[in-house]
N, C-alpha and C. Protein backbone atom coordinates (compact mmCIF):
# COMPACT_ATOMS: atom_id res chain seq x y z
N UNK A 1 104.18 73.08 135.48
CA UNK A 1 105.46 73.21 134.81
C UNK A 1 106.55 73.32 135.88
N UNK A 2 107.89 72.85 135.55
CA UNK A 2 108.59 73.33 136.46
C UNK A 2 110.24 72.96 135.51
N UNK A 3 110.89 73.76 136.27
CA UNK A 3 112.87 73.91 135.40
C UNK A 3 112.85 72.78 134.78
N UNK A 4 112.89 71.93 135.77
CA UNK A 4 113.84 70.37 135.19
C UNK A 4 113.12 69.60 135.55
N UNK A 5 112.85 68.84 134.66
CA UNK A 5 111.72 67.25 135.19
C UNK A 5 112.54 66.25 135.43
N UNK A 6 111.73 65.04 135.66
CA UNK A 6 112.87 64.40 135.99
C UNK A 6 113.04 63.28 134.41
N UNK A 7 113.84 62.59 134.42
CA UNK A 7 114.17 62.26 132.80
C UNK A 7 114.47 60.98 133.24
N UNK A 8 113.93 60.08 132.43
CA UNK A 8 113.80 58.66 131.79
C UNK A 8 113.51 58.17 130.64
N UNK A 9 114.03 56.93 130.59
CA UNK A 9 113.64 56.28 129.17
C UNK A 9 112.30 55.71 129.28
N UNK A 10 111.51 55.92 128.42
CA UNK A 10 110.03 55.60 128.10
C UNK A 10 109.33 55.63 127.37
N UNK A 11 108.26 54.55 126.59
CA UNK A 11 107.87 55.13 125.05
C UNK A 11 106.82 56.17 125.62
N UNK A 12 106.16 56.77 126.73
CA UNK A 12 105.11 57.70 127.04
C UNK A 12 106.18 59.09 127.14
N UNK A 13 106.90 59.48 126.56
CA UNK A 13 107.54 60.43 126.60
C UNK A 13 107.46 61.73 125.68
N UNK A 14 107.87 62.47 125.87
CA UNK A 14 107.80 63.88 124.71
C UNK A 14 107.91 63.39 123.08
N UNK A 15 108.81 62.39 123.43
CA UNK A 15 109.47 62.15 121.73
C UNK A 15 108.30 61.47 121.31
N UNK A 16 107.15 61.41 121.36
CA UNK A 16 106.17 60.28 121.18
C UNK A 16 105.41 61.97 119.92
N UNK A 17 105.97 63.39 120.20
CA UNK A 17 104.81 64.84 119.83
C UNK A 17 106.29 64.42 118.80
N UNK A 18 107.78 63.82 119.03
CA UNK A 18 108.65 64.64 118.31
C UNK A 18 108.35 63.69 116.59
N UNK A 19 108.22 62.31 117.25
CA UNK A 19 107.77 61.50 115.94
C UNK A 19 106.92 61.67 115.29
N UNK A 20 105.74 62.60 115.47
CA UNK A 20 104.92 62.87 114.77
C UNK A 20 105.54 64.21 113.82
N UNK A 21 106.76 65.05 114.17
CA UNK A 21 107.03 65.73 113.74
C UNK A 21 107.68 65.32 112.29
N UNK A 22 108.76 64.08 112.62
CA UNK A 22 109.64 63.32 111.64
C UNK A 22 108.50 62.52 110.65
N UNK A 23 107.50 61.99 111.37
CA UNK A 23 106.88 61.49 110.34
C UNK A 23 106.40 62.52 109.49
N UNK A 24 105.79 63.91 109.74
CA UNK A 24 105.33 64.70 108.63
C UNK A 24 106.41 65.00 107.75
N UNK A 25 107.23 65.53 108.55
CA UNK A 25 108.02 66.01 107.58
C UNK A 25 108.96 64.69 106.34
N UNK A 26 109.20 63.77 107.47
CA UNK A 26 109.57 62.55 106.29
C UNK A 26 108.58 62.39 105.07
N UNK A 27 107.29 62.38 105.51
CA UNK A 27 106.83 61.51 104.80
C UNK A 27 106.44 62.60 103.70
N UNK A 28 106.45 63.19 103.85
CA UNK A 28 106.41 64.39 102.61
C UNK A 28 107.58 65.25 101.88
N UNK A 29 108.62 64.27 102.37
CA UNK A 29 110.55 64.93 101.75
C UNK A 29 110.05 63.63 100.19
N UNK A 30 109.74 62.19 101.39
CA UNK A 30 109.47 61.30 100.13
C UNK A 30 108.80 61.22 99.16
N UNK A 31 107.68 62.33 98.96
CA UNK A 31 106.48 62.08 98.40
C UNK A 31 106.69 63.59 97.36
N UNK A 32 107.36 64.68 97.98
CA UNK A 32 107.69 65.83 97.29
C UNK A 32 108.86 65.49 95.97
N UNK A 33 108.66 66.13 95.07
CA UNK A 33 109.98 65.47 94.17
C UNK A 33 111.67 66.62 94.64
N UNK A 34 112.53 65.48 94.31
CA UNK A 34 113.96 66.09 94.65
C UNK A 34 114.66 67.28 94.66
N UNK A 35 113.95 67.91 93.70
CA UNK A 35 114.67 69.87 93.22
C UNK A 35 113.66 70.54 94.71
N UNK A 36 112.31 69.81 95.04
CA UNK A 36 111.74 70.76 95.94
C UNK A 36 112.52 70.67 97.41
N UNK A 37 112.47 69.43 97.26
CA UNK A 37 113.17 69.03 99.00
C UNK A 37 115.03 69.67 99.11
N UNK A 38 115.23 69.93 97.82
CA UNK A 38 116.92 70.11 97.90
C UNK A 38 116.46 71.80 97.92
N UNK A 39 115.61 71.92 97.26
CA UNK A 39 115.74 73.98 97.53
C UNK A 39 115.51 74.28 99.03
N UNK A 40 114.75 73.15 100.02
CA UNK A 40 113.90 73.38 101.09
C UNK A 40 115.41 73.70 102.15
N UNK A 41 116.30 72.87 101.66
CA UNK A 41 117.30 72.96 102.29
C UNK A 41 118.89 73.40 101.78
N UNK A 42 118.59 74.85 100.77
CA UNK A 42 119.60 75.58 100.01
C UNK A 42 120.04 76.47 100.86
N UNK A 43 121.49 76.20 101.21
CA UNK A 43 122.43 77.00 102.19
C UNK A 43 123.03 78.46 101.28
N UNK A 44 123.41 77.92 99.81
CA UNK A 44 124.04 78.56 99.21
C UNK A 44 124.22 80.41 99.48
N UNK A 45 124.59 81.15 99.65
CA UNK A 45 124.82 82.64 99.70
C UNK A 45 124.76 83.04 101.18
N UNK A 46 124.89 82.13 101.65
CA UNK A 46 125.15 82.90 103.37
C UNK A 46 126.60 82.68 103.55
N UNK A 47 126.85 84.00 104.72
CA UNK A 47 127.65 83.81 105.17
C UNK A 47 127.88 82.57 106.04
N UNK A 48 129.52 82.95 106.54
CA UNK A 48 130.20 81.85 107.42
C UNK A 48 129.79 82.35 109.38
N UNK A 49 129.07 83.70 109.32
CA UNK A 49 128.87 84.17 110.47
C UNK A 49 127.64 83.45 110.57
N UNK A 50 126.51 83.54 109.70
CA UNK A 50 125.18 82.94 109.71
C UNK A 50 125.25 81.70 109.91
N UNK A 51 126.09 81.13 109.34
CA UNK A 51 126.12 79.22 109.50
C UNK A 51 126.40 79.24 110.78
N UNK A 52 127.22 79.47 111.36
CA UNK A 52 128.01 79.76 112.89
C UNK A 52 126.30 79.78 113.38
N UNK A 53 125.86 80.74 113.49
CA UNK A 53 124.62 81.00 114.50
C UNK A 53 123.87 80.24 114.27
N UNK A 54 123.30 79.93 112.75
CA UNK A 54 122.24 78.12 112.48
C UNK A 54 122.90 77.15 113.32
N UNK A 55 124.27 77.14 113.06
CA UNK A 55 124.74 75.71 114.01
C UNK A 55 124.22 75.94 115.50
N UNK A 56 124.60 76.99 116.22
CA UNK A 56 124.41 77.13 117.14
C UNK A 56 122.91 76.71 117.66
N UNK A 57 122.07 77.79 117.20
CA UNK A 57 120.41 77.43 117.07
C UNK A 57 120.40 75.99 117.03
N UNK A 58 120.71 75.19 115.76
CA UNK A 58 120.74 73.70 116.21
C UNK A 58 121.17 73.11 116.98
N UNK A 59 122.16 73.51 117.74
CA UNK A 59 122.79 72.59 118.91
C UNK A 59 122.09 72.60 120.20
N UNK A 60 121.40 74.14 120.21
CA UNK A 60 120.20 74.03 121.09
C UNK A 60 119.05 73.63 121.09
N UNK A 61 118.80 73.57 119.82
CA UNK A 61 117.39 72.71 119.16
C UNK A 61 117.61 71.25 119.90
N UNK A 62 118.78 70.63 119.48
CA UNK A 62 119.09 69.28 119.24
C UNK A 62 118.95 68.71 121.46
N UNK A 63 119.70 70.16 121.79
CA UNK A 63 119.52 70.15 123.55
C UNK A 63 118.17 70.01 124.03
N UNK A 64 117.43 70.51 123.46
CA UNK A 64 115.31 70.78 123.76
C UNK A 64 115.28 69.24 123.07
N UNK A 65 115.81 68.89 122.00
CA UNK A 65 114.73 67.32 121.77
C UNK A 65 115.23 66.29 122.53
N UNK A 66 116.42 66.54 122.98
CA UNK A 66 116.83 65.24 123.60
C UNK A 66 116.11 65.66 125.14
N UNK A 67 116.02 66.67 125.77
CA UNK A 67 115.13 66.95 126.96
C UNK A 67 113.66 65.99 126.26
N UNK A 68 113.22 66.65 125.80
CA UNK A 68 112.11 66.26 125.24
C UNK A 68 111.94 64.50 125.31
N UNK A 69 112.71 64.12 124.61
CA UNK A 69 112.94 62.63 124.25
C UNK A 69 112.93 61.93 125.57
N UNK A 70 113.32 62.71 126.53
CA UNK A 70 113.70 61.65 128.11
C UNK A 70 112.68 62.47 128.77
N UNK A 71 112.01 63.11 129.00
CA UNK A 71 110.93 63.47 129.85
C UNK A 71 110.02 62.89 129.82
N UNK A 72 108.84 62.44 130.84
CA UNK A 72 107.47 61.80 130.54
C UNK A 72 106.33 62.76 130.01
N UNK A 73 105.52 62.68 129.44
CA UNK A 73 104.62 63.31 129.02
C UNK A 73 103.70 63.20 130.44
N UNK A 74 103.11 64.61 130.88
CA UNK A 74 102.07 64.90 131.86
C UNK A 74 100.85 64.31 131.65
N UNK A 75 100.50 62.94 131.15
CA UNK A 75 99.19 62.44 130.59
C UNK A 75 97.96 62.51 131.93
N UNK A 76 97.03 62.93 131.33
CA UNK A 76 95.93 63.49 132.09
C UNK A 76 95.66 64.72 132.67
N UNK A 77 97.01 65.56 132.61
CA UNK A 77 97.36 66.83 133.19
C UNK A 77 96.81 68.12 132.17
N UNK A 78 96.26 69.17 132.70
CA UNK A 78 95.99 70.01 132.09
C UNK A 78 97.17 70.79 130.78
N UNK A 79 98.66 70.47 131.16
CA UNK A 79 99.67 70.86 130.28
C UNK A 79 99.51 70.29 129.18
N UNK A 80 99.36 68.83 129.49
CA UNK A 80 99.66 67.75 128.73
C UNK A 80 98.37 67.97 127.11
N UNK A 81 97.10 68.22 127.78
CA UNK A 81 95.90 68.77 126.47
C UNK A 81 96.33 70.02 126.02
N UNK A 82 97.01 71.19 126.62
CA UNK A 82 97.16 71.99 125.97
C UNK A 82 98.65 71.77 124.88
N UNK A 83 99.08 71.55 125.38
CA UNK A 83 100.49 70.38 124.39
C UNK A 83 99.77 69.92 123.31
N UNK A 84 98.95 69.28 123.69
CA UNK A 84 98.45 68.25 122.38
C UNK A 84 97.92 68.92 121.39
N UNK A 85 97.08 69.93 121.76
CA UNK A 85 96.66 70.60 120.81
C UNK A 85 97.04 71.71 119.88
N UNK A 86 98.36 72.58 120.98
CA UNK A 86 99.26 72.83 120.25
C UNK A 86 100.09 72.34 119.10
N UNK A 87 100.81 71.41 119.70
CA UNK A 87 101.34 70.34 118.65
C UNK A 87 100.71 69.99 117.57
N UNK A 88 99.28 69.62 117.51
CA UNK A 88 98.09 69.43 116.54
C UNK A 88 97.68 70.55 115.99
N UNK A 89 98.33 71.86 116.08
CA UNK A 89 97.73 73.03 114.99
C UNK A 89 99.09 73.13 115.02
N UNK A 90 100.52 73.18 114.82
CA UNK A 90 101.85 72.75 114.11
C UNK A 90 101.71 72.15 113.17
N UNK A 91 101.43 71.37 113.20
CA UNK A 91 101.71 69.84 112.33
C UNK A 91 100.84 69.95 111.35
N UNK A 92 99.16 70.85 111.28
CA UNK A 92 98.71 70.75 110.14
C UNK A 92 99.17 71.92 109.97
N UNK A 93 99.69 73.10 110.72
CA UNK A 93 100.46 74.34 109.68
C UNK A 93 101.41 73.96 108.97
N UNK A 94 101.94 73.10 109.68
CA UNK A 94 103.81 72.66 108.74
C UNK A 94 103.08 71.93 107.44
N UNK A 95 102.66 70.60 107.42
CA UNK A 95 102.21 70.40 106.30
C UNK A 95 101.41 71.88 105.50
N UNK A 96 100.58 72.56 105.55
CA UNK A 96 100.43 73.55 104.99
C UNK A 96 101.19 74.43 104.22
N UNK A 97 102.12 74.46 104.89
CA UNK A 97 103.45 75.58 104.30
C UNK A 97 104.27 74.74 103.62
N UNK A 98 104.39 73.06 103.73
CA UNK A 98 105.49 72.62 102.78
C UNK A 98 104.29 72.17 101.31
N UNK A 99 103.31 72.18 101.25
CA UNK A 99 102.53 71.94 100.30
C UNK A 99 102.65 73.07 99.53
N UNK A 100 102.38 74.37 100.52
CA UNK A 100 102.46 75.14 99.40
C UNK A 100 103.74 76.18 98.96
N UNK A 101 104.91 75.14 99.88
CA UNK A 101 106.18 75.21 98.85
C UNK A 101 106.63 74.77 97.79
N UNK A 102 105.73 73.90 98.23
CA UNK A 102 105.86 72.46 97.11
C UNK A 102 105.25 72.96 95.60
N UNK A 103 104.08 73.03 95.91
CA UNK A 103 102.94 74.36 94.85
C UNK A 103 103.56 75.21 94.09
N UNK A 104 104.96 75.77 94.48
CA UNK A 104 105.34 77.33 94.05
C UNK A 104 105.98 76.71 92.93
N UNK A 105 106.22 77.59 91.78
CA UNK A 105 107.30 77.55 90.77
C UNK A 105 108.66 77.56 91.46
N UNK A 106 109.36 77.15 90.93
CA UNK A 106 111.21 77.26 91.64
C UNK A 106 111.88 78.65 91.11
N UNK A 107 111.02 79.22 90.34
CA UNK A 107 111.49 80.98 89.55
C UNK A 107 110.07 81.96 90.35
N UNK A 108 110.06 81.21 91.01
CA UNK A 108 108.78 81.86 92.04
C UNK A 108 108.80 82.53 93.62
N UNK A 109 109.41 83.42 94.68
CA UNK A 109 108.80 83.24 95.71
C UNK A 109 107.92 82.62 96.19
N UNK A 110 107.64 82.01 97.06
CA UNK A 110 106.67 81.67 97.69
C UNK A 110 105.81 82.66 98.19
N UNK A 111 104.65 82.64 97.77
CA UNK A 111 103.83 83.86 98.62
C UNK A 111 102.12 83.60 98.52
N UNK A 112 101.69 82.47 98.37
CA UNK A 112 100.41 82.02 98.68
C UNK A 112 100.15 81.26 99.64
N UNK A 113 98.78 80.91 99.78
CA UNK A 113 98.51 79.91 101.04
C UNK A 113 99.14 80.32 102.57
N UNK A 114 99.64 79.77 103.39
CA UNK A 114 99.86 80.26 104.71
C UNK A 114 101.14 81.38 104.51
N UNK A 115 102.13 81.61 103.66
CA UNK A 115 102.63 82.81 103.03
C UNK A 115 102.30 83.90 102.97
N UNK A 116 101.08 84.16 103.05
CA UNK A 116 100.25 85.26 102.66
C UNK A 116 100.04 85.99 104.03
N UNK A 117 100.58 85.00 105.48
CA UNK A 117 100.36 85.62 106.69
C UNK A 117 101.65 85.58 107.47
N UNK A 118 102.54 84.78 107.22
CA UNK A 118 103.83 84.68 107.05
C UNK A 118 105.28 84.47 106.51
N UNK A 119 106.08 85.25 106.57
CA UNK A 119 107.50 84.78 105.29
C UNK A 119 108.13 83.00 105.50
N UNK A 120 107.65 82.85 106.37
CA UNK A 120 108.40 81.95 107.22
C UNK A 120 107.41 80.67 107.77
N UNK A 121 106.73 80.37 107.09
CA UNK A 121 105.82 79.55 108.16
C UNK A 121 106.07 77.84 108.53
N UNK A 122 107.23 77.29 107.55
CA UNK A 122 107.76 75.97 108.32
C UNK A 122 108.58 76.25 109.28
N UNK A 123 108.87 76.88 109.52
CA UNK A 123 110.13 77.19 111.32
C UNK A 123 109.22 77.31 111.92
N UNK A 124 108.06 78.60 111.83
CA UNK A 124 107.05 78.91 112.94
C UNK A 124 106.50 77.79 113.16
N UNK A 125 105.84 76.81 112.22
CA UNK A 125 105.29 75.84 112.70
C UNK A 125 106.07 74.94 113.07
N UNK A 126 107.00 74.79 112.93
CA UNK A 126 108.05 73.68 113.71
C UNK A 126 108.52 73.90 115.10
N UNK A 127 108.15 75.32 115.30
CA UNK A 127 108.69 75.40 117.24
C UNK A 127 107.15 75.29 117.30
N UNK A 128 106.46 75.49 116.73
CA UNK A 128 104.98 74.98 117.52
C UNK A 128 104.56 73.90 117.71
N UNK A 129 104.93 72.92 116.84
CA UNK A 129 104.89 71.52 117.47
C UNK A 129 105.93 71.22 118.79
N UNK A 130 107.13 71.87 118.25
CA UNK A 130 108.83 71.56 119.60
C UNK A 130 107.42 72.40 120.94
N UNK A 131 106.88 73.51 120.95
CA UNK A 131 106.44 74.35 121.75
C UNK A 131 105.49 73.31 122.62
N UNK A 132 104.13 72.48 121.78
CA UNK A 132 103.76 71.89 122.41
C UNK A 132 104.02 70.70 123.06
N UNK A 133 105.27 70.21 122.72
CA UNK A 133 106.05 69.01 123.15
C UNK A 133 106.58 69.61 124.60
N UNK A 134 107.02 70.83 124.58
CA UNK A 134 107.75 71.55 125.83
C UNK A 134 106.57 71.62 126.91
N UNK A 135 105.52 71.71 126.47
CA UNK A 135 104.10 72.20 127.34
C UNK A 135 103.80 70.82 127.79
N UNK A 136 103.45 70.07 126.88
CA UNK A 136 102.79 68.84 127.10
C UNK A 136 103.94 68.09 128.35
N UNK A 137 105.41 68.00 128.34
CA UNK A 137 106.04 67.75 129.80
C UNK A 137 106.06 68.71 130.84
N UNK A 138 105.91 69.76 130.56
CA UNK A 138 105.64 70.52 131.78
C UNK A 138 106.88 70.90 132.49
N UNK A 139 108.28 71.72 131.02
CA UNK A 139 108.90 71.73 131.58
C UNK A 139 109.91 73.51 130.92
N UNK A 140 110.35 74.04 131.83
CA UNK A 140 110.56 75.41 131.63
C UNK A 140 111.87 75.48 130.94
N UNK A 141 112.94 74.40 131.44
CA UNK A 141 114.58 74.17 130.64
C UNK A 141 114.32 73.83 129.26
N UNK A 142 113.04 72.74 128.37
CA UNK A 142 112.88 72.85 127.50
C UNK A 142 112.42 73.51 126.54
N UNK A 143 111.78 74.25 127.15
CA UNK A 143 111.22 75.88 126.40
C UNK A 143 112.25 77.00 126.30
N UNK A 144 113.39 76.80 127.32
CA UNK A 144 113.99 77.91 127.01
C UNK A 144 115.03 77.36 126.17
N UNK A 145 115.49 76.24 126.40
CA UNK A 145 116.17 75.73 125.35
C UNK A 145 115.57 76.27 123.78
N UNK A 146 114.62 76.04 124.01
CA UNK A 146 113.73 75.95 122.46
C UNK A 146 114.07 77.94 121.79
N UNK A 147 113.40 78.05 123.10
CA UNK A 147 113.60 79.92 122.73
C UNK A 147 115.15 80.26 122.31
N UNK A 148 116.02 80.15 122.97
CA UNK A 148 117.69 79.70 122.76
C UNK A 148 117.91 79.58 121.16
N UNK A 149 117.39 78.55 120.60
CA UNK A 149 117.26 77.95 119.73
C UNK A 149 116.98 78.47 118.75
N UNK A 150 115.62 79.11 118.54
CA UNK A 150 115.25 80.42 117.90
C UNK A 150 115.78 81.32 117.63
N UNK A 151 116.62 82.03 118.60
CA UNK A 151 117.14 83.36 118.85
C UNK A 151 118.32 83.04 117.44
N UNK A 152 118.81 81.82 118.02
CA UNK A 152 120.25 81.79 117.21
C UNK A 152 119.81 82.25 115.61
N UNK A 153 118.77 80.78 115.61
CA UNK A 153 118.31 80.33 114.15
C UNK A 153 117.63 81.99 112.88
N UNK A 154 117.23 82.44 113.54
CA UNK A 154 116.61 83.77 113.51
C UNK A 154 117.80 84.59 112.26
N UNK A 155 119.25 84.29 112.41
CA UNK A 155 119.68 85.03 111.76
C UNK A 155 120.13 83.65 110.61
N UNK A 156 120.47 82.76 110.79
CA UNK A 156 119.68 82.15 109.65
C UNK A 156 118.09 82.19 108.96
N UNK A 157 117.50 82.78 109.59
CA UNK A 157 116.45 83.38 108.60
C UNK A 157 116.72 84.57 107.85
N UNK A 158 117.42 85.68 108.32
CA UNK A 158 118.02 86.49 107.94
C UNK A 158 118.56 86.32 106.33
N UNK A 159 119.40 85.58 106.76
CA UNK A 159 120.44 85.05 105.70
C UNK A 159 119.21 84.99 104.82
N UNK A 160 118.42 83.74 104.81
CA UNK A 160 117.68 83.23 103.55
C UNK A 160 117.12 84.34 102.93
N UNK A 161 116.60 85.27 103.88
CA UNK A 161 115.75 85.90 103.22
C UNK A 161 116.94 87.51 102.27
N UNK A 162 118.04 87.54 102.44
CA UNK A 162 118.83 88.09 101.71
C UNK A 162 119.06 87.21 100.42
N UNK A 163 119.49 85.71 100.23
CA UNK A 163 119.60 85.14 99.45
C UNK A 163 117.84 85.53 98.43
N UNK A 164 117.04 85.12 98.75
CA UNK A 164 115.57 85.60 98.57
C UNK A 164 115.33 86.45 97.52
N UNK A 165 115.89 87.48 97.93
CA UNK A 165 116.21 89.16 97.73
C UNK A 165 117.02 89.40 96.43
N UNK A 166 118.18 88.55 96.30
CA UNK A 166 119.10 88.21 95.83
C UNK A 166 118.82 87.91 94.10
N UNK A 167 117.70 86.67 94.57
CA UNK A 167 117.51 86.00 93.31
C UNK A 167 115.77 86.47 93.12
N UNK A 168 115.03 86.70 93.43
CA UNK A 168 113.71 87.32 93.25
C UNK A 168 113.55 88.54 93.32
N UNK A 169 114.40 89.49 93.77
CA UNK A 169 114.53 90.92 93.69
C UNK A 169 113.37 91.81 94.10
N UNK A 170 112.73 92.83 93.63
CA UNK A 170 111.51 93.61 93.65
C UNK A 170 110.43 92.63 94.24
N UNK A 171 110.20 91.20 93.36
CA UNK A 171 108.77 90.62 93.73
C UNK A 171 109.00 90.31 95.42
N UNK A 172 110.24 90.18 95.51
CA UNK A 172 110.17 89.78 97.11
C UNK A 172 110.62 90.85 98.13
N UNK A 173 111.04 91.68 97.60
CA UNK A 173 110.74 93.22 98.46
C UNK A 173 109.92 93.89 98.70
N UNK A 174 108.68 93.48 97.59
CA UNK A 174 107.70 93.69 98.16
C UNK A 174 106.50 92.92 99.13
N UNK A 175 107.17 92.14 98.94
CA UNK A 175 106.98 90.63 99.46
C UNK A 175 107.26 91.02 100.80
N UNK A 176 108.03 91.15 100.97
CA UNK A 176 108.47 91.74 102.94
C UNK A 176 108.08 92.61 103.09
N UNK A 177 107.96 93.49 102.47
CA UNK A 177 107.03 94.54 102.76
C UNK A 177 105.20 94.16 103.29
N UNK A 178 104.94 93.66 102.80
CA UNK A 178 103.36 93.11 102.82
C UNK A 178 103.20 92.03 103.92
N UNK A 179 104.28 91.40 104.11
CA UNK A 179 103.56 89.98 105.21
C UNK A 179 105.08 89.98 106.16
N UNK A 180 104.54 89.75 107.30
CA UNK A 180 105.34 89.67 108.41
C UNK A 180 106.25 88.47 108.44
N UNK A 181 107.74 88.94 109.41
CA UNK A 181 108.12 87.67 108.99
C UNK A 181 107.80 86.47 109.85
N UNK A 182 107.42 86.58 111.06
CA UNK A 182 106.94 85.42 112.13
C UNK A 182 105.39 85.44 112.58
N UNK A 183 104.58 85.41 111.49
CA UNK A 183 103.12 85.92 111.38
C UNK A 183 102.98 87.15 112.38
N UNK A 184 102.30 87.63 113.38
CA UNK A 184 101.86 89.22 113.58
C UNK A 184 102.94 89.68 114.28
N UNK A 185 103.73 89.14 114.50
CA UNK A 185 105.07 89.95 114.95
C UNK A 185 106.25 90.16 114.21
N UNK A 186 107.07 91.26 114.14
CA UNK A 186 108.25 91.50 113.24
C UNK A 186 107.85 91.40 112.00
């Protein structure tokens, strides 16, 4: 690993872990019906401080993929398998958690299937794929970017989970009570 790699255009590059990301998640926005994919992405009841910090989180997100996108992938390198396989237990958690968002009633919390070990488990699994993309180049500016990224986004989790609270009341207070919000931590 090291700060800064060096960056080029190339199809052997990071963005090769990021398309596998867009394809899951595309291909299951298309295949999910419209009320699920529009709740997946319901802003409604946050503040204007919270949006501020999601933006932010994204602008650093958006800084880690474009690193990502121009770096070469370490192929043959010990980073590069542990990347891969990272990335490859992401990608079947994320599908996991949008299935069984998908699963839930819309007058429902979510709280089965990978729920049951976390409040949160499409973000977690989405820096775990970004995580193994960061590993697999072998590079320390894109991880911290990524962490950056998190930190912000974090109080946009916040937010949701007040909105949550809001409209599910008791079932989801107890709901936080029982399962962590970033699986065994916090």
């Amino acid at each position: 690993m090291e700060l800064m790699p060096a960056l080029r255009f190339g199809w052997l590059n990071g963005g090769i872990f990021l398309v596998l990301l867009v394809l899951t998640d595309g291909i299951l926005f298309l295949v999910f019906p419209k009320k699920v994919v529009a709740r997946l992405f319901d802003r409604s009841g946050w503040s204007e401080k919270q949006i501020t910090f999601t933006v932010v989180g994204k602008l650093c997100a958006l800084l880690c993929l474009i690193l990502i996108i121009f770096t070469p992938l370490r192929v043959g390198s010990f980073v590069f398998v542990i990347g891969a396989v990272v990335t490859a237990m992401g990608l079947i958690g994320l599908a996991k958690a949008l299935f069984d968002f998908k699963n839930t009633p819309v007058d429902e919390p979510v709280t089965h299937g990978i729920y049951r070990v976390s409040r949160h488990p499409q973000i977690v699994m989405s820096s775990v794929v970004i995580l193994g993309a960061c590993i697999a180049i072998g590079s320390w500016a894109a991880l911290l970017l990524l962490v950056a990224a998190r930190v912000f986004s974090h109080l946009g989790i916040l937010a949701e989970e007040e909105v949550c609270l809001k409209q599910y009341g008791d079932s989801y207070r107890t709901y936080m009570e029982q399962v962590p919000r970033y699986f065994v931590i916090f």
